[in-house]
N, C-alpha and C. Protein backbone atom coordinates (compact mmCIF):
# COMPACT_ATOMS: atom_id res chain seq x y z
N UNK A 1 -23.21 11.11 -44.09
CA UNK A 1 -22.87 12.39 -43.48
C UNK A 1 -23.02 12.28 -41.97
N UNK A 2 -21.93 13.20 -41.62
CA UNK A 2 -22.16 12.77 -39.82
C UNK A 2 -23.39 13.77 -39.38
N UNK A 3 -24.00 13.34 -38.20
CA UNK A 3 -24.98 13.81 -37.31
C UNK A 3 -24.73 15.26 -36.92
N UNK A 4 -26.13 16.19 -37.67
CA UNK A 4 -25.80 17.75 -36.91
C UNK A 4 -25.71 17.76 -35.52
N UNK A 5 -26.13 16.82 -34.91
CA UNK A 5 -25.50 17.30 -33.43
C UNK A 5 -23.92 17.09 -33.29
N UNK A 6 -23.20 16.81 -34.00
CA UNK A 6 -21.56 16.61 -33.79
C UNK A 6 -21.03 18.10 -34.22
N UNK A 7 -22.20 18.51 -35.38
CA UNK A 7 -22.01 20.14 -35.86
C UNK A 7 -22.49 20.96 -34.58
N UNK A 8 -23.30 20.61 -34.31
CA UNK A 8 -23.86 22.11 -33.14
C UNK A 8 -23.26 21.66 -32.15
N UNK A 9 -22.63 20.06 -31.81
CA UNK A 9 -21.46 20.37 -30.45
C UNK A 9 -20.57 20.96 -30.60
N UNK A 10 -19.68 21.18 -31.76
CA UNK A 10 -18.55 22.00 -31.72
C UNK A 10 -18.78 23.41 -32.24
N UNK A 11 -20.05 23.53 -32.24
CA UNK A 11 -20.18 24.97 -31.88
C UNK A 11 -20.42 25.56 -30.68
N UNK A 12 -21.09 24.82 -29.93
CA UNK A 12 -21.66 25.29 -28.88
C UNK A 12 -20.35 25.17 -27.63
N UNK A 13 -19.69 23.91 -28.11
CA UNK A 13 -18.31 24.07 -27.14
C UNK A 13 -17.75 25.38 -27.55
N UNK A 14 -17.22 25.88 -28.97
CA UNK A 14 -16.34 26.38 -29.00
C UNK A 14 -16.95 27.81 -28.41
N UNK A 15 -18.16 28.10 -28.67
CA UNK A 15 -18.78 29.39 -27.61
C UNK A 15 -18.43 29.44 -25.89
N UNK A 16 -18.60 27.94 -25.40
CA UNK A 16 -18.76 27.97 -23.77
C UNK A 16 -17.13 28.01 -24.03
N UNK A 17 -16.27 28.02 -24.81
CA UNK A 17 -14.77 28.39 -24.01
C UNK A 17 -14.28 29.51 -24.93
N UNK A 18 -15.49 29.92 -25.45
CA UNK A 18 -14.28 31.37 -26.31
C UNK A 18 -13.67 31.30 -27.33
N UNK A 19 -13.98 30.66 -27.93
CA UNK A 19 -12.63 30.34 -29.11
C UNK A 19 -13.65 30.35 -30.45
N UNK A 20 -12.86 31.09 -31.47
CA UNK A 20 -13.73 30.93 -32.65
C UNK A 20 -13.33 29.85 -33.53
N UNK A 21 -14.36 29.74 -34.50
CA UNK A 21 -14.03 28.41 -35.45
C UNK A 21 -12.91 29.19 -35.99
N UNK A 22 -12.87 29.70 -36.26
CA UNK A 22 -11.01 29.99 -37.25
C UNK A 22 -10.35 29.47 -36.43
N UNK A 23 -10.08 29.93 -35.19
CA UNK A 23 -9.14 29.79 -34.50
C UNK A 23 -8.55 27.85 -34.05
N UNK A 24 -9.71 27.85 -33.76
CA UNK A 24 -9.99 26.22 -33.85
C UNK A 24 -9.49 25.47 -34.83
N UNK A 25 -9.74 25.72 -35.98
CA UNK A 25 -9.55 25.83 -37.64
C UNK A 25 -8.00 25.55 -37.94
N UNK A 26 -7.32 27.07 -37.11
CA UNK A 26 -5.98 26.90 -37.17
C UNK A 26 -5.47 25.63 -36.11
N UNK A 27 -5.88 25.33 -34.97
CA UNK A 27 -5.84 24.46 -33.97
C UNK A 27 -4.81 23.29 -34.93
N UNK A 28 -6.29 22.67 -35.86
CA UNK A 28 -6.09 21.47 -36.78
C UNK A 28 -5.42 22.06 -38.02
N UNK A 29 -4.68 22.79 -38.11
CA UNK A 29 -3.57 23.31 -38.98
C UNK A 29 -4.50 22.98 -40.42
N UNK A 30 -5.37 23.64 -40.20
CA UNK A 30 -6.26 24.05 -41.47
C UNK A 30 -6.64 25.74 -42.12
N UNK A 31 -7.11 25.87 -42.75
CA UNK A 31 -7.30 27.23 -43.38
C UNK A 31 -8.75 27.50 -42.37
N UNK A 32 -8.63 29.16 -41.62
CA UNK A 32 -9.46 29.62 -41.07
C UNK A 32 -11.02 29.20 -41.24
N UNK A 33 -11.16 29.05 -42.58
CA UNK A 33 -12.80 28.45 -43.21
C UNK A 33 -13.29 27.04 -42.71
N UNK A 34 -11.70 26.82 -42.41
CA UNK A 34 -12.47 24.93 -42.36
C UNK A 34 -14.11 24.13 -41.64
N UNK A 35 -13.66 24.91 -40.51
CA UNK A 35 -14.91 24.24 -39.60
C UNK A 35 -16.27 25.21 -39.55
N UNK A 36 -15.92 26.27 -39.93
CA UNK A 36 -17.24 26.77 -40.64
C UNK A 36 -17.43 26.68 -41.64
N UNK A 37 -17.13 25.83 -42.90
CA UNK A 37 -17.90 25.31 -43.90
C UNK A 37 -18.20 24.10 -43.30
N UNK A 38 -17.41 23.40 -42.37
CA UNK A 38 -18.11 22.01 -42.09
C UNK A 38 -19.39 22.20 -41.76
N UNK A 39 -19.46 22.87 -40.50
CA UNK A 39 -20.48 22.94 -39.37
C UNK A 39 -21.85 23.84 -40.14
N UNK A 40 -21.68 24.96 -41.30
CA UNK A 40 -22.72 25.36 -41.82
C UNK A 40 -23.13 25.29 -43.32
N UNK A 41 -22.09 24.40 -43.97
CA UNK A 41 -22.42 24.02 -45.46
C UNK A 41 -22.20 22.46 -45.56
N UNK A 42 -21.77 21.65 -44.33
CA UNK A 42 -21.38 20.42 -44.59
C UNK A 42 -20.58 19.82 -45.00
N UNK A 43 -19.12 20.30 -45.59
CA UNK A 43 -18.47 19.86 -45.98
C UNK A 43 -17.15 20.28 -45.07
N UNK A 44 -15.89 19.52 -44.86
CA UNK A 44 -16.00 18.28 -45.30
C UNK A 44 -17.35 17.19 -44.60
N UNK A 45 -17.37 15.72 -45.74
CA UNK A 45 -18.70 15.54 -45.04
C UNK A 45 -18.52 14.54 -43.35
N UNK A 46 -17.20 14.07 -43.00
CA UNK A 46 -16.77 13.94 -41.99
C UNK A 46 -15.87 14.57 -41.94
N UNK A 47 -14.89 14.72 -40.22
CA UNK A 47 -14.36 14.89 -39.89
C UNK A 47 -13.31 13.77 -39.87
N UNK A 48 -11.98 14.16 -39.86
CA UNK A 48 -10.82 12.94 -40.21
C UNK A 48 -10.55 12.96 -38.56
N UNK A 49 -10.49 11.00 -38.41
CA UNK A 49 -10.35 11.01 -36.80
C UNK A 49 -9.00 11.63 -36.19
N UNK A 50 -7.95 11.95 -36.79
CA UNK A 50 -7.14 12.80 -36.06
C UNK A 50 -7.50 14.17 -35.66
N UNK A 51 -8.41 15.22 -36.51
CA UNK A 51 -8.81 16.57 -36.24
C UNK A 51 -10.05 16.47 -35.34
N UNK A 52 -10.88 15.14 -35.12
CA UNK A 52 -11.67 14.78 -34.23
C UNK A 52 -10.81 14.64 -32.82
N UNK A 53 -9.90 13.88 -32.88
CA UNK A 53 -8.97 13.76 -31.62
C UNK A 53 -8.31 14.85 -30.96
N UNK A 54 -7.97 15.72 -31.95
CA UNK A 54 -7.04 17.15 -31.63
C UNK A 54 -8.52 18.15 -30.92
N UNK A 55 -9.48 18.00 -30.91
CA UNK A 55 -10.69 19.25 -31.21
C UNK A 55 -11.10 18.36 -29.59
N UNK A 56 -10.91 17.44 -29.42
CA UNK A 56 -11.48 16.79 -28.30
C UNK A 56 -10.20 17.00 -26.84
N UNK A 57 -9.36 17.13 -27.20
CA UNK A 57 -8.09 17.65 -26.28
C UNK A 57 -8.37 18.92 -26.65
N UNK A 58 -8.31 19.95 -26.97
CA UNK A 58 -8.30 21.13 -27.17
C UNK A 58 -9.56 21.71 -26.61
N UNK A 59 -10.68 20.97 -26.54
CA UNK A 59 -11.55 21.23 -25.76
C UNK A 59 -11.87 20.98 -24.53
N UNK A 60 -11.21 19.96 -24.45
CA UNK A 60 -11.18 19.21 -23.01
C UNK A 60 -12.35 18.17 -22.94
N UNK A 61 -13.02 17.68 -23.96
CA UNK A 61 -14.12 16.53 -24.06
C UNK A 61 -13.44 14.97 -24.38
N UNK A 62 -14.33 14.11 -23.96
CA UNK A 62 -14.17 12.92 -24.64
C UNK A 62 -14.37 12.95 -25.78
N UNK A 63 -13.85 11.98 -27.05
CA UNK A 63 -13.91 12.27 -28.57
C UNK A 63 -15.36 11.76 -28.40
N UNK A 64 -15.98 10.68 -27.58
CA UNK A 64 -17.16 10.16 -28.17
C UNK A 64 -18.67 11.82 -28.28
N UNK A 65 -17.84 12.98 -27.45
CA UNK A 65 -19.04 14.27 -27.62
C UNK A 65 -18.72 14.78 -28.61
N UNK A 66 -17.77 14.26 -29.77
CA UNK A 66 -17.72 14.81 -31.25
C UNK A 66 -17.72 13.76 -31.86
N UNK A 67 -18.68 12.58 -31.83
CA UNK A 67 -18.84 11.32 -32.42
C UNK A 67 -17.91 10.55 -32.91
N UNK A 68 -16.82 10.46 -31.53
CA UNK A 68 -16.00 9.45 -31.32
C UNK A 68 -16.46 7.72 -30.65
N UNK A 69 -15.86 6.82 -30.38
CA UNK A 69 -16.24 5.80 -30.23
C UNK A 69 -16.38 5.79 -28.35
N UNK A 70 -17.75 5.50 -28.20
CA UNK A 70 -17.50 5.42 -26.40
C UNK A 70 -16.62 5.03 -25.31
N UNK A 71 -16.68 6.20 -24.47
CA UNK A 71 -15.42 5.96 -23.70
C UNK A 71 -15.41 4.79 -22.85
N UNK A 72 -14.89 3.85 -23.13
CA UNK A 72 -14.07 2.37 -21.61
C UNK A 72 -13.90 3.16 -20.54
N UNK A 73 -15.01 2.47 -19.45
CA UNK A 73 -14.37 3.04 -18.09
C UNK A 73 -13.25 2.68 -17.74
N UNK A 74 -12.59 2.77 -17.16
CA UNK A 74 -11.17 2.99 -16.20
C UNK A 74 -11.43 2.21 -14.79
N UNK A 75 -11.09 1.23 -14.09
CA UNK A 75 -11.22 0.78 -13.08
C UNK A 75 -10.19 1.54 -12.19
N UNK A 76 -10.29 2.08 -10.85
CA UNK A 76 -8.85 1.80 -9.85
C UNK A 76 -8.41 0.50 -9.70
N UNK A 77 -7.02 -0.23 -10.02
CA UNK A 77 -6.39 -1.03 -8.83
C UNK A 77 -5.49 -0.62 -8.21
N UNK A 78 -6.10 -0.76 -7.41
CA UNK A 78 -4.82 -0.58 -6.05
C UNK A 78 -3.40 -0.93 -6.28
N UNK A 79 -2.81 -0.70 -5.69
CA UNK A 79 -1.11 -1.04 -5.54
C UNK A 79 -0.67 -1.34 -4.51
N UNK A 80 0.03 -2.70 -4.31
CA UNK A 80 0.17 -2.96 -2.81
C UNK A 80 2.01 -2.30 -2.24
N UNK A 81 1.89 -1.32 -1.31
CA UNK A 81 3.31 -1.48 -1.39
C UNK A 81 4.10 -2.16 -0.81
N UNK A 82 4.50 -2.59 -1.42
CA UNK A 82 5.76 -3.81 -1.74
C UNK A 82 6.38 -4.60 -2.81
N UNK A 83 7.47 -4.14 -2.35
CA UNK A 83 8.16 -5.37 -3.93
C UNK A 83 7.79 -7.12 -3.74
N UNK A 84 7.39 -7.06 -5.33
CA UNK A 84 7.47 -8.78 -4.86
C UNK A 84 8.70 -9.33 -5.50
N UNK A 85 9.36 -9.74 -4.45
CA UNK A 85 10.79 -9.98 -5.28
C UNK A 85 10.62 -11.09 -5.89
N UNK A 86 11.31 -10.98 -7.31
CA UNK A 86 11.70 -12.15 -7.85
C UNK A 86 12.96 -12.44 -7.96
N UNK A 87 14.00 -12.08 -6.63
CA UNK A 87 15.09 -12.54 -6.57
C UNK A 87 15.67 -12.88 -5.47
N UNK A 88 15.95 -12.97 -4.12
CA UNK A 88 16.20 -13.02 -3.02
C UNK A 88 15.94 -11.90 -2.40
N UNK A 89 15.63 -11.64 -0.97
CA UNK A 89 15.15 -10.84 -0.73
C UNK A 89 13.50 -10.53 -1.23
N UNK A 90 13.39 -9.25 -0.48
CA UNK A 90 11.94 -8.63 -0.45
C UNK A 90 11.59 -7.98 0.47
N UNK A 91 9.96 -7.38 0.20
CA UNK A 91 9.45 -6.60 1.41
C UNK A 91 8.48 -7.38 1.70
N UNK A 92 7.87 -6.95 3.11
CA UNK A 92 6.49 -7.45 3.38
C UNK A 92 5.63 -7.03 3.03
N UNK A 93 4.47 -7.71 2.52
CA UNK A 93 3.75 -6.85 2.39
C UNK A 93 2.44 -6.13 2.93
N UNK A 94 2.11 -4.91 2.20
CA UNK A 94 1.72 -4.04 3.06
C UNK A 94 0.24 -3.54 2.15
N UNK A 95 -0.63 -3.58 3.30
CA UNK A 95 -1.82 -3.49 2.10
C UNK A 95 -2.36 -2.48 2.23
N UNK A 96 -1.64 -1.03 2.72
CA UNK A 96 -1.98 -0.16 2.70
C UNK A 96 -2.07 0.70 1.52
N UNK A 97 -1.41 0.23 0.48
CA UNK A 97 -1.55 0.59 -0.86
C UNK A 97 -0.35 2.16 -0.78
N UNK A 98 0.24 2.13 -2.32
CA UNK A 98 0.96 3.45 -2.38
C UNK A 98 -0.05 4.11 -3.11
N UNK A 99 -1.41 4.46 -3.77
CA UNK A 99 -1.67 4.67 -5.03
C UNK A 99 -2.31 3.51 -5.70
N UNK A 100 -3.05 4.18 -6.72
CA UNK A 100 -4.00 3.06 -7.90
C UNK A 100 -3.17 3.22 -9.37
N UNK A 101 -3.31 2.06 -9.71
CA UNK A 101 -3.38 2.49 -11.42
C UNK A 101 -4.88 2.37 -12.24
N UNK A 102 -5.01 3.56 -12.84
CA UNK A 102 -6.46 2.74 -13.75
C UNK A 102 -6.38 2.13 -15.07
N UNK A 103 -6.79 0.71 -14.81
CA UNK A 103 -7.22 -0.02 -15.99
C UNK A 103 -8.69 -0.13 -16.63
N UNK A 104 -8.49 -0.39 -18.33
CA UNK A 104 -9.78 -0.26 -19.25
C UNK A 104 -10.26 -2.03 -18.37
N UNK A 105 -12.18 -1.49 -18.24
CA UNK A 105 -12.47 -2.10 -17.37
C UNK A 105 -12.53 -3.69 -18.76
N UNK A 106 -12.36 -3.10 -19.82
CA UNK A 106 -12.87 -4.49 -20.58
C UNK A 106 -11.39 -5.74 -20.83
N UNK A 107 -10.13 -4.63 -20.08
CA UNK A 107 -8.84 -5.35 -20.12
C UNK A 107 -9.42 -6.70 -19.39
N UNK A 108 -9.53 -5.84 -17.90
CA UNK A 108 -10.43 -6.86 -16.86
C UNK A 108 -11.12 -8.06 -17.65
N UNK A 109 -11.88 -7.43 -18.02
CA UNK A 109 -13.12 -9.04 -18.44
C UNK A 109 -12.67 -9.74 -19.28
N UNK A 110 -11.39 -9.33 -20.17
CA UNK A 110 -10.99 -10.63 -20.68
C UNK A 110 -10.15 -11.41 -20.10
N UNK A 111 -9.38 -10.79 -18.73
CA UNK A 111 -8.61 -11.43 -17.97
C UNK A 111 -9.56 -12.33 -17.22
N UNK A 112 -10.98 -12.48 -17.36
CA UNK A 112 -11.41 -13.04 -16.09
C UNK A 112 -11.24 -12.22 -15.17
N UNK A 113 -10.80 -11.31 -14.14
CA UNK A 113 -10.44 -10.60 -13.33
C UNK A 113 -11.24 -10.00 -12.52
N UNK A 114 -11.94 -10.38 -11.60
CA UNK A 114 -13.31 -9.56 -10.66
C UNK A 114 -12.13 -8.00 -10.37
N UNK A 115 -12.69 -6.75 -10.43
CA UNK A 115 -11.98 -5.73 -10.00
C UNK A 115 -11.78 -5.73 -8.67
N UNK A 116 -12.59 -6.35 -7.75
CA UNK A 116 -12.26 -6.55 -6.22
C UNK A 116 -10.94 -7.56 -5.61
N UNK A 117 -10.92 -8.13 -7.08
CA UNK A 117 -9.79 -9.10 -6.50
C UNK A 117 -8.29 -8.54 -7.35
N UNK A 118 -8.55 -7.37 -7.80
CA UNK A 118 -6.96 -7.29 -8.31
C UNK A 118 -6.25 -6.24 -7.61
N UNK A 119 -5.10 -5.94 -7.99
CA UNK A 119 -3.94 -5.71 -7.44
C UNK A 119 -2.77 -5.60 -8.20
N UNK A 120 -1.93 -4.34 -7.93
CA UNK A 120 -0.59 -4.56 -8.74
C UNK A 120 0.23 -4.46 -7.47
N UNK A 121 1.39 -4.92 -8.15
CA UNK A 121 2.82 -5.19 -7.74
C UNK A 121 3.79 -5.33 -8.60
N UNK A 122 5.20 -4.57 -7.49
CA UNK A 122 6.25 -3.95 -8.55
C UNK A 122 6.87 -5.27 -8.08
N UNK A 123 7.51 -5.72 -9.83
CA UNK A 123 8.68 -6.81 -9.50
C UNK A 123 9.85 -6.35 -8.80
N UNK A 124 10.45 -6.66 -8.71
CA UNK A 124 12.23 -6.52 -7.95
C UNK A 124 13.28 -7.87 -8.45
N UNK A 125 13.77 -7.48 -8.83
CA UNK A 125 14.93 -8.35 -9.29
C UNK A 125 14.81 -9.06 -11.27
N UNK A 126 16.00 -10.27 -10.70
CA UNK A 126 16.87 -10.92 -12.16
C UNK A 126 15.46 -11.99 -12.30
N UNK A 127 14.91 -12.85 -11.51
CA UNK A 127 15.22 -14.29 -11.24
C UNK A 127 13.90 -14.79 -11.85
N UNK A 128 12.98 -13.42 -12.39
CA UNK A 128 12.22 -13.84 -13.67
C UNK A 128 12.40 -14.04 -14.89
N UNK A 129 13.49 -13.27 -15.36
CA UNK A 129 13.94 -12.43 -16.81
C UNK A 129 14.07 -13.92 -17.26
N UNK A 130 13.75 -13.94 -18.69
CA UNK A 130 13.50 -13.22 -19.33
C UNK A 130 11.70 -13.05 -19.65
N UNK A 131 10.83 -13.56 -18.74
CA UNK A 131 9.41 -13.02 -18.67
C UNK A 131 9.34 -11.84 -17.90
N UNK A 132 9.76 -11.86 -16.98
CA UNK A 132 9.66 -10.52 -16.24
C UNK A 132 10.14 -10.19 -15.61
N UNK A 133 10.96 -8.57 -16.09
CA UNK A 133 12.19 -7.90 -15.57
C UNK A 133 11.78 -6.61 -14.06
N UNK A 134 12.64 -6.52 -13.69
CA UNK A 134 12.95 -5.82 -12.50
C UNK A 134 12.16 -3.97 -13.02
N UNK A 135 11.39 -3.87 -12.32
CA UNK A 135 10.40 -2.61 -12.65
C UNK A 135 9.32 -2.59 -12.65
N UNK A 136 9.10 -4.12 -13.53
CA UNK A 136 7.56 -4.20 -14.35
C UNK A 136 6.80 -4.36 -13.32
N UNK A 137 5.65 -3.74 -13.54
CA UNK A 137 4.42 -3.81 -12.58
C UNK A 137 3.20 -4.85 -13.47
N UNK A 138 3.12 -5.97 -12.35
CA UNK A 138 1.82 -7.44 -12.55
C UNK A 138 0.86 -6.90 -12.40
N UNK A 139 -0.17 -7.40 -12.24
CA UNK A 139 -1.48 -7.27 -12.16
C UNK A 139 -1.55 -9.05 -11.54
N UNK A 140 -2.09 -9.23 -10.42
CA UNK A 140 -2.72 -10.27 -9.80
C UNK A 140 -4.05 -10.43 -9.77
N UNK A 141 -4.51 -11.47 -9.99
CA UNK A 141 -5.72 -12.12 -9.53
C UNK A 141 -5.81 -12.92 -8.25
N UNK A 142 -6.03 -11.72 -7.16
CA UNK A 142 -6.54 -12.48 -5.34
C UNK A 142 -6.81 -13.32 -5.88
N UNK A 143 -8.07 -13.38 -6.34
CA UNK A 143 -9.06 -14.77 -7.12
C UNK A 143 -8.81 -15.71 -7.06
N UNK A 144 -7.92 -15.60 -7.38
CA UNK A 144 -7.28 -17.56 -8.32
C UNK A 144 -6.51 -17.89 -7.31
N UNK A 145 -6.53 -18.50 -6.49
CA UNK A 145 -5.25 -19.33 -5.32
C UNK A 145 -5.28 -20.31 -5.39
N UNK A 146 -5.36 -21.28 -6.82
CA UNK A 146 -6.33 -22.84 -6.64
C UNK A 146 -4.49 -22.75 -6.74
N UNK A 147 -3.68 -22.40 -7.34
CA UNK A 147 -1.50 -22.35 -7.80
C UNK A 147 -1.53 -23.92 -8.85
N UNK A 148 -1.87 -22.94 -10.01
CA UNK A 148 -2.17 -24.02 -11.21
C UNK A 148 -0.51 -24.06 -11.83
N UNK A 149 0.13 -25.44 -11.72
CA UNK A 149 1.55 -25.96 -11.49
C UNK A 149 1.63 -24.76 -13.43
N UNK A 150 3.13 -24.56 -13.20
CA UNK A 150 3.43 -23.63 -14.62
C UNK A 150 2.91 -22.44 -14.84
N UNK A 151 2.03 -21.99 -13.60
CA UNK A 151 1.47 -20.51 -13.97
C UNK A 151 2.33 -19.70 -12.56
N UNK A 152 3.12 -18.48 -13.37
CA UNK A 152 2.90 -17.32 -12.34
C UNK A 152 2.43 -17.47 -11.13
N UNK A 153 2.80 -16.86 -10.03
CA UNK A 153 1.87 -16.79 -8.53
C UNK A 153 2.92 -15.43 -7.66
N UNK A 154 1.95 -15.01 -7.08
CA UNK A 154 2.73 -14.15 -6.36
C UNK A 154 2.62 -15.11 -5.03
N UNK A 155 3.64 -15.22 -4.27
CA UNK A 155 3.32 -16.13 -2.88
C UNK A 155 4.01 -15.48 -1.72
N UNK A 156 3.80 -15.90 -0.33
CA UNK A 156 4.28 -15.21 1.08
C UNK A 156 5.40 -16.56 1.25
N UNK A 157 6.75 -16.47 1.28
CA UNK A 157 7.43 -17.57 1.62
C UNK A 157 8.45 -16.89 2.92
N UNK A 158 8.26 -17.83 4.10
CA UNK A 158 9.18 -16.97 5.02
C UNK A 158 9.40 -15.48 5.07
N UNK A 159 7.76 -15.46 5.27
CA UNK A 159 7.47 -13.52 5.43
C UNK A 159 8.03 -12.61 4.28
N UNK A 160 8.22 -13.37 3.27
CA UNK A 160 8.64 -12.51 1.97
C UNK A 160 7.74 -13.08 0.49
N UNK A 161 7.38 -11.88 -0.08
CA UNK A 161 6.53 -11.57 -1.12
C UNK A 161 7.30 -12.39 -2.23
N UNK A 162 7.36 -13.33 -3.12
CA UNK A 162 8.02 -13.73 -4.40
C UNK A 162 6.90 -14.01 -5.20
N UNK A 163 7.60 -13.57 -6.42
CA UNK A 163 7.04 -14.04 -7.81
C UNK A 163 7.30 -15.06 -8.47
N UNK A 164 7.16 -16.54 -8.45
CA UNK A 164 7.47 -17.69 -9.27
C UNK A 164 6.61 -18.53 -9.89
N UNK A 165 6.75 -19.36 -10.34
CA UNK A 165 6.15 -20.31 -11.26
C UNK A 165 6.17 -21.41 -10.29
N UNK A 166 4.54 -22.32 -10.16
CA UNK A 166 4.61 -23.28 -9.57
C UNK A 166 4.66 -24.74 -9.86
N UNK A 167 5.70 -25.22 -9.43
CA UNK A 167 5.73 -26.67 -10.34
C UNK A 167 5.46 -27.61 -9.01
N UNK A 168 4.44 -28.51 -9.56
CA UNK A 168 4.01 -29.71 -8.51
C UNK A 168 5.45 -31.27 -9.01
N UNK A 169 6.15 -31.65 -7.61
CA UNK A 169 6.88 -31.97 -7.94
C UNK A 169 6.40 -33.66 -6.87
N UNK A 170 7.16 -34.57 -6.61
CA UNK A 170 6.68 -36.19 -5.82
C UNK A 170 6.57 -35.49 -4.70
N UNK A 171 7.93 -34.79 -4.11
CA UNK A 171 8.03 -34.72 -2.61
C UNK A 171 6.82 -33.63 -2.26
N UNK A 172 6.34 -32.80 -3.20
CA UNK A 172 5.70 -31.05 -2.82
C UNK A 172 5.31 -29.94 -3.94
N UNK A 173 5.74 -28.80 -3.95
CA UNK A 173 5.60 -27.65 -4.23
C UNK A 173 7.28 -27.15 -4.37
N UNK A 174 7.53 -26.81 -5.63
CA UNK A 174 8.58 -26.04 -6.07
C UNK A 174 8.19 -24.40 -6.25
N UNK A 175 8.71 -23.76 -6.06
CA UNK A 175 9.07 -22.20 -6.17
C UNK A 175 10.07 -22.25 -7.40
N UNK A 176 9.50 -21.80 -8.63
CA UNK A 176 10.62 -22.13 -9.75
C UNK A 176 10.71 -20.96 -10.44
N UNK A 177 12.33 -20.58 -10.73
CA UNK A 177 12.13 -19.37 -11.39
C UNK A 177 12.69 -19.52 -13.25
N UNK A 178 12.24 -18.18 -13.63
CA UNK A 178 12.72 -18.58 -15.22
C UNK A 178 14.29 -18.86 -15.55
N UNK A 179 14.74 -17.87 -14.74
CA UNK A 179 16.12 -17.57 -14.64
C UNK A 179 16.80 -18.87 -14.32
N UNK A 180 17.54 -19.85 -15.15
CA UNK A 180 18.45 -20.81 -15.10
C UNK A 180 19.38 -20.61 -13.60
N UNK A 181 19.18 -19.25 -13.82
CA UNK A 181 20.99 -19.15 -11.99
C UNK A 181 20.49 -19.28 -10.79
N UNK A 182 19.54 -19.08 -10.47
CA UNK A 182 18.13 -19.15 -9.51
C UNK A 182 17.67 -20.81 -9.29
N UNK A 183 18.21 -21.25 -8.69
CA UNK A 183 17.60 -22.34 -8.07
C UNK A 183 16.45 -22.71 -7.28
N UNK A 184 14.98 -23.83 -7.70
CA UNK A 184 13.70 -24.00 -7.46
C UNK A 184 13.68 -23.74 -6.13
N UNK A 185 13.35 -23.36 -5.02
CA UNK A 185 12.75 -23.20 -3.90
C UNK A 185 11.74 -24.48 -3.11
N UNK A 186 11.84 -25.40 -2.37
CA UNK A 186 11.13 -26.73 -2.61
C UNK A 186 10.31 -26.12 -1.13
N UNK A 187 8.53 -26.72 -1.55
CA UNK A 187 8.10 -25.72 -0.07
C UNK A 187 7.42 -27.03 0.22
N UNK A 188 7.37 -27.34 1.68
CA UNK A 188 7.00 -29.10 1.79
C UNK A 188 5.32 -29.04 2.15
N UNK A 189 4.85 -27.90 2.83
CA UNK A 189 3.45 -27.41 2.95
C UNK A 189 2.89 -26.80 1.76
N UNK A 190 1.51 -26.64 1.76
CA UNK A 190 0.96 -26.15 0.59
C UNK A 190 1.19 -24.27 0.83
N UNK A 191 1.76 -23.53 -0.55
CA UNK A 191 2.48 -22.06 -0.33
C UNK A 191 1.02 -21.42 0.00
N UNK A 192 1.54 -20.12 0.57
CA UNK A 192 0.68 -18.89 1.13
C UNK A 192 0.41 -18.14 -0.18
N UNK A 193 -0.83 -18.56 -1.41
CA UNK A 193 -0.57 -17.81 -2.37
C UNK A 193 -1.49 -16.88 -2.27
N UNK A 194 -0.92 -15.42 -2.82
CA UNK A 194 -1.44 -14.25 -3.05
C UNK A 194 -2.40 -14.37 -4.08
N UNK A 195 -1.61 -14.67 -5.53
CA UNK A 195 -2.86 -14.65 -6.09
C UNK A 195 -1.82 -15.34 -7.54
N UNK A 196 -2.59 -15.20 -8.28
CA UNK A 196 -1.87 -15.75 -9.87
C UNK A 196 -1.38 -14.09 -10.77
N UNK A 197 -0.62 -14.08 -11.51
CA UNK A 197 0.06 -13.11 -12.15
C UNK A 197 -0.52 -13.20 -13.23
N UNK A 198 -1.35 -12.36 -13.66
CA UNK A 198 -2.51 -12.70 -15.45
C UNK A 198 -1.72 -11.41 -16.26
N UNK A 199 -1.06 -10.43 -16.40
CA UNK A 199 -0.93 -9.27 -17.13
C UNK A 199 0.28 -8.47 -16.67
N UNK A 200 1.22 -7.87 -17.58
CA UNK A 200 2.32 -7.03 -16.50
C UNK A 200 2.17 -5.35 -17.62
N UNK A 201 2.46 -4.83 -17.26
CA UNK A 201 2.99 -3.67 -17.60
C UNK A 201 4.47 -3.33 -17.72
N UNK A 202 5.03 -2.79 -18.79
CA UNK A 202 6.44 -2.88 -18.50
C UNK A 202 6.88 -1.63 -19.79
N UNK A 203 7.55 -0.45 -18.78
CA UNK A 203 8.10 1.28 -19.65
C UNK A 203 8.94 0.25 -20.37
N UNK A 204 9.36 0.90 -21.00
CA UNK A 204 10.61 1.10 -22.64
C UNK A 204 11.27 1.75 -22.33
C-alpha cells in the first residue's frame, strides 16, 4: 500500500488550490468517489501512474510529491549563435549565446560531458546527411579537442564554423563529410577544433 503521506498530499494540495476531491476525481475521468475512497478508506490501494501524472499537472507539482520517481535536474546549455555549417558557407561564431536548452543532467554523465564544457549548435546544410540533417541541434564537448580521426568535430576553418569528421591522412588533416557530393577539405596545419559532436537533437 502506498504511503499516507501521498494520501494527505493530495489532500492538502487539493485544499491550498480549491478544488475538491470530486472534482479532481472528475479531472482523472473517474466517478466523483474516487479519491475520497482512496485517500480515506484506501482503496484503490495505489494510484495508476497515469492518474498520478494527470493529478501532478493539474496541480502544478512534480509527480515525485505524489510518490512519483525523483525529479533529474535539468542543466542550462548554452547555445552559441551560429550555424555550424555543414555545407559551404557559415557564420562566425559568436559566443554570446541566443538562449539555453535544458538537458537531464544524467544525459550529461553518460556522455562524459563536464556541463561547463558544453554547448549547442544549429547544423546548416546537406553535407552531413545522412547523420546529420540541416536543423538538428549537436551538443559539443569544448572538452575533447584531442580530433579523434572518424569522430564528429565542430572546427573554425577560414573564419567559418563546420561540422565534419576527422580523418588523419600522410600529407595532414582531412575535413570529411558524410555526404559523397562534398568533397574532403585537406587542412595542412593542425584544425582550430571547437569541440567533438557527442549527441544531436533532431524535430520530426
Amino acid at each position: 500500500m502506498e504511503s499516507d503521506d501521498i494520501r494527505t498530499a493530495i489532500a492538502r494540495l487539493a485544499g491550498e488550490r480549491g478544488v475538491s476531491l470530486a472534482e479532481l476525481s472528475r479531472v482523472l475521468g473517474r466517478n466523483p468517489a474516487y479519491l475520497q475512497q482512496y485517500i480515506e478508506r484506501g482503496s484503490p490501494r495505489r494510484l495508476a501512474e497515469r492518474d498520478r501524472a494527470t493529478l501532478a499537472r493539474y496541480l502544478g507539482v512534480a509527480e515525485s510529491v505524489l510518490g512519483g520517481p525523483p525529479d533529474h535536474p535539468l542543466i542550462a546549455i548554452p547555445r552559441i549563435d551560429a550555424a555550424a555549417s555543414a555545407g559551404p558557407g557559415g557564420l562566425v561564431e559568436d559566443d554570446r549565446g541566443n538562449g539555453a536548452l535544458r538537458i537531464d543532467a544524467a544525459l550529461l554523465r553518460q556522455l562524459r560531458v563536464r556541463p561547463e564544457n558544453a554547448s549547442m549548435i544549429t547544423v546548416a546544410g546537406d553535407s552531413m546527411q545522412p547523420t546529420l540533417s540541416d536543423g538538428d541541434a549537436i551538443l559539443v564537448d569544448r572538452g575533447d579537442r584531442r580530433g579523434v580521426s572518424g569522430a564528429i568535430h565542430v572546427v573554425r576553418h577560414d573564419d567559418v564554423l563546420l561540422v565534419k569528421r576527422l580523418a588523419r591522412t600522410r600529407d595532414g588533416i582531412e575535413l570529411v563529410s558524410d555526404n559523397p557530393a562534398y568533397p574532403p577539405i585537406a587542412v595542412t596545419d593542425r584544425p582550430d577544433i571547437i569541440g567533438r559532436v557527442v549527441w544531436l537533437s533532431r524535430s520530426l
